[in-house]
C-alpha atoms as a PDB file:
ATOM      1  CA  UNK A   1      29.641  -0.136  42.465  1.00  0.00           C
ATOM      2  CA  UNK A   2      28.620  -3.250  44.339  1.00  0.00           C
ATOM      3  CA  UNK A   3      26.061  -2.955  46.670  1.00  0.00           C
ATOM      4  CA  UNK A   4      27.735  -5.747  49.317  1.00  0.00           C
ATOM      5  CA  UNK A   5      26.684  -5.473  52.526  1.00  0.00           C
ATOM      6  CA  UNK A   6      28.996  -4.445  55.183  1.00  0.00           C
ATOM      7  CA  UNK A   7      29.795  -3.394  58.261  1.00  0.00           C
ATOM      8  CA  UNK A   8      31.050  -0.005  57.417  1.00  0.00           C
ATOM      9  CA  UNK A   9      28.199   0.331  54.906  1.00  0.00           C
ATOM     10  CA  UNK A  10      25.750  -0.222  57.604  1.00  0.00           C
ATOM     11  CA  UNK A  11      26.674   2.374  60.008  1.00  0.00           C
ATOM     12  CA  UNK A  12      27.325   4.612  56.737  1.00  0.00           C
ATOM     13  CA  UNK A  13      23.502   4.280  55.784  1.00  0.00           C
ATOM     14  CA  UNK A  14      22.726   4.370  60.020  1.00  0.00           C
ATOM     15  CA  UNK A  15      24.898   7.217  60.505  1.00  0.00           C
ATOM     16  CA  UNK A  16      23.292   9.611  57.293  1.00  0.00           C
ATOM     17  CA  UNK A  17      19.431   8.235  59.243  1.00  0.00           C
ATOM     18  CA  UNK A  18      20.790   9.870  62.187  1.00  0.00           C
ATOM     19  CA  UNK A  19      21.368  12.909  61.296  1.00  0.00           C
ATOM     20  CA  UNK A  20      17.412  13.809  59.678  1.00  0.00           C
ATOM     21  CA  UNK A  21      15.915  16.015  62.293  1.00  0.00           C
ATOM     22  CA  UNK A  22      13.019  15.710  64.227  1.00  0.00           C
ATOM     23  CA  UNK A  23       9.829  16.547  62.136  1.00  0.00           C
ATOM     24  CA  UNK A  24      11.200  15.718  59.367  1.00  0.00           C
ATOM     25  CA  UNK A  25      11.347  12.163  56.976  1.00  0.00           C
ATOM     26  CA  UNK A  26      13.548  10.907  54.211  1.00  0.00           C
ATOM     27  CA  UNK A  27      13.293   8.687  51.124  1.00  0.00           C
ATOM     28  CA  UNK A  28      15.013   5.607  51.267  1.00  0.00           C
ATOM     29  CA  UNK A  29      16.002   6.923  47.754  1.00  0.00           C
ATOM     30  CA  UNK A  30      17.204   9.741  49.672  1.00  0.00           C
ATOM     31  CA  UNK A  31      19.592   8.524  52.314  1.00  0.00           C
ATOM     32  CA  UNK A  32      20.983   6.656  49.026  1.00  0.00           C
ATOM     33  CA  UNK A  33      21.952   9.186  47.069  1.00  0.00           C
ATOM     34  CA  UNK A  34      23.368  10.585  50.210  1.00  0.00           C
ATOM     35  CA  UNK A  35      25.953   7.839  50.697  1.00  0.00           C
ATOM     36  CA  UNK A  36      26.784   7.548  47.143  1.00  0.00           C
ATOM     37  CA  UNK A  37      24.965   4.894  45.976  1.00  0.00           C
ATOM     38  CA  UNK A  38      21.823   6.488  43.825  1.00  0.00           C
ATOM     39  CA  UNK A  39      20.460   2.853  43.051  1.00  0.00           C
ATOM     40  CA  UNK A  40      20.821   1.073  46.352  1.00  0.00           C
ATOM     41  CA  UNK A  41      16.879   2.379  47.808  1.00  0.00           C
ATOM     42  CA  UNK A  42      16.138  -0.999  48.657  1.00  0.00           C
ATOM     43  CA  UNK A  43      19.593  -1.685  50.212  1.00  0.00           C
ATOM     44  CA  UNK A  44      18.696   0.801  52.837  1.00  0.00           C
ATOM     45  CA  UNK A  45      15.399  -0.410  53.485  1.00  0.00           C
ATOM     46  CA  UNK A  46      17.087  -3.743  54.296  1.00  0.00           C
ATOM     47  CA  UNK A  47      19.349  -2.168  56.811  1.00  0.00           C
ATOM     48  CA  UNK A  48      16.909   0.020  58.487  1.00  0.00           C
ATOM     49  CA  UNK A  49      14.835  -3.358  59.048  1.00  0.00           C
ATOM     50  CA  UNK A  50      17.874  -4.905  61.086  1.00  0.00           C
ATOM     51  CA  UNK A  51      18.823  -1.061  62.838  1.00  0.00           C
ATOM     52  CA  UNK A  52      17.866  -2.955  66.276  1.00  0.00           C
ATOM     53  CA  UNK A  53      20.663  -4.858  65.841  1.00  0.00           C
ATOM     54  CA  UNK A  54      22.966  -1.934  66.031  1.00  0.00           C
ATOM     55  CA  UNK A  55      21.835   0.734  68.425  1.00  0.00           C
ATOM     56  CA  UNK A  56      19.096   3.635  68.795  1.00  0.00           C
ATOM     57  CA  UNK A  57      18.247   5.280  65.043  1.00  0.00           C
ATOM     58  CA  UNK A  58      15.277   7.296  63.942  1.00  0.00           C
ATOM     59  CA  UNK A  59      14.287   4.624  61.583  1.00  0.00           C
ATOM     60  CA  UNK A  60      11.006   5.978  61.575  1.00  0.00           C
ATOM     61  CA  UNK A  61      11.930   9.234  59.725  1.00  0.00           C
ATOM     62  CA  UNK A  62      12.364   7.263  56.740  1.00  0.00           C
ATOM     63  CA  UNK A  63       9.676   6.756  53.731  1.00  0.00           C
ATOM     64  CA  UNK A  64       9.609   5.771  50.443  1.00  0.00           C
ATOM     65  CA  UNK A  65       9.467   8.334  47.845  1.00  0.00           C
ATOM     66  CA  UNK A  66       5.404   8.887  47.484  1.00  0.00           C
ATOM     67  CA  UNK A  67       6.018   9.086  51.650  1.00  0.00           C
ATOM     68  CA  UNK A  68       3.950   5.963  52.160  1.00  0.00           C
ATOM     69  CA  UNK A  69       5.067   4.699  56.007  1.00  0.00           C
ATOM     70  CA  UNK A  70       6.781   1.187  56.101  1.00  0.00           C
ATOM     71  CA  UNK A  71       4.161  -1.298  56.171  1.00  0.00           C
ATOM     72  CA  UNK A  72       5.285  -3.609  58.814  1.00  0.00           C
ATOM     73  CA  UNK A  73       6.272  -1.230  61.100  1.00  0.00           C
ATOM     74  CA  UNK A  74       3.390  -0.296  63.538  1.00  0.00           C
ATOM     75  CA  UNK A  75       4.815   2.663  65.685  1.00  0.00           C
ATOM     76  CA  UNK A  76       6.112   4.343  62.862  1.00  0.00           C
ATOM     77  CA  UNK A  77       3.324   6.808  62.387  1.00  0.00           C
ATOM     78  CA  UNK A  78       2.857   7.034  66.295  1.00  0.00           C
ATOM     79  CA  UNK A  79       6.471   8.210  66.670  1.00  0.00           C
ATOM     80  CA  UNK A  80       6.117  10.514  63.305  1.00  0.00           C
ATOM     81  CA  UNK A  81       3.070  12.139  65.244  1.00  0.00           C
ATOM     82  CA  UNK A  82       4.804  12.700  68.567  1.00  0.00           C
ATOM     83  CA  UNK A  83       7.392  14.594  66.332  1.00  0.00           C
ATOM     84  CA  UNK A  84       4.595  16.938  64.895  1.00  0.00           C
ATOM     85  CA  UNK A  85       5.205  15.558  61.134  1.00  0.00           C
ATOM     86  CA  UNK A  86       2.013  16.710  58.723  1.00  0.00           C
ATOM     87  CA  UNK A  87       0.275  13.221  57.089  1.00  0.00           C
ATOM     88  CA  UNK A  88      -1.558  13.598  53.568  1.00  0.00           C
ATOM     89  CA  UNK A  89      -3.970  10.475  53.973  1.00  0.00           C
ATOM     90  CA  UNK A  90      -3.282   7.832  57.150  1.00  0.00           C
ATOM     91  CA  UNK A  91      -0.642   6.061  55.403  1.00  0.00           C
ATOM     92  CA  UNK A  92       1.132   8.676  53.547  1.00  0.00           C
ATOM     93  CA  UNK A  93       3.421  11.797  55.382  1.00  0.00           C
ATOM     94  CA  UNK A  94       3.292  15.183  53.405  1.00  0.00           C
ATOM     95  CA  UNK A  95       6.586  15.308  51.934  1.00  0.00           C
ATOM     96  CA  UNK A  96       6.144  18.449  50.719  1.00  0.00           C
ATOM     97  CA  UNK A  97       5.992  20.188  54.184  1.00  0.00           C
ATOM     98  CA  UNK A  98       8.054  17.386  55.698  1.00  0.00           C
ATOM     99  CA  UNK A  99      11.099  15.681  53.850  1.00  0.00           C
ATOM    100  CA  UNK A 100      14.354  16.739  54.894  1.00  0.00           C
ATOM    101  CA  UNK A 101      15.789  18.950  52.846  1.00  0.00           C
ATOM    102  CA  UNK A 102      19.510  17.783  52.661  1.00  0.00           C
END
């Protein structure tokens, strides 16, 4: 499956972000797999850097998979926080207490 980037694949990957709940994170990995498309992690990185562009997300309840926080994206922890989610070190959420269980 081609991993062309769309319109419709955008809000697909933007609508699957929307629906982790507060306190809780997701792989990029994750949302993925969720839309079908088990190899396309970095895809969804890629959209979730342009999510601006296309409304109000909770970008910042995604992670990669050791749960190490998005390195050019400074609020991301601060928002995590507000939302009561658990950190193992300062750059790295607990994903065993906190990744969405889907």
């Amino acid at each position: 499956m081609s991993a062309v980037l769309t319109e419709d694949l955008i809000y697909e990957i933007l609508s699957a972000v929307e629906e982790i709940p507060e306190g809780k994170v997701a792989s990029y990995g994750q949302i993925a797999r969720l839309i079908g498309r088990d190899k396309n992690a970095r895809l969804v990185g890629k959209v979730l850097s342009m999510a601006e562009y296309y409304g109000q997300y909770p970008c910042h309840r995604v992670v990669d998979h050791s749960g190490r926080l998005a390195p050019h994206f400074q609020e991301q922890k601060k928002l995590l926080l507000e939302e009561q989610v658990e950190f193992r070190d300062s750059n790295h959420v607990n994903l065993a207490k906190c990744q969405w269980d889907c």
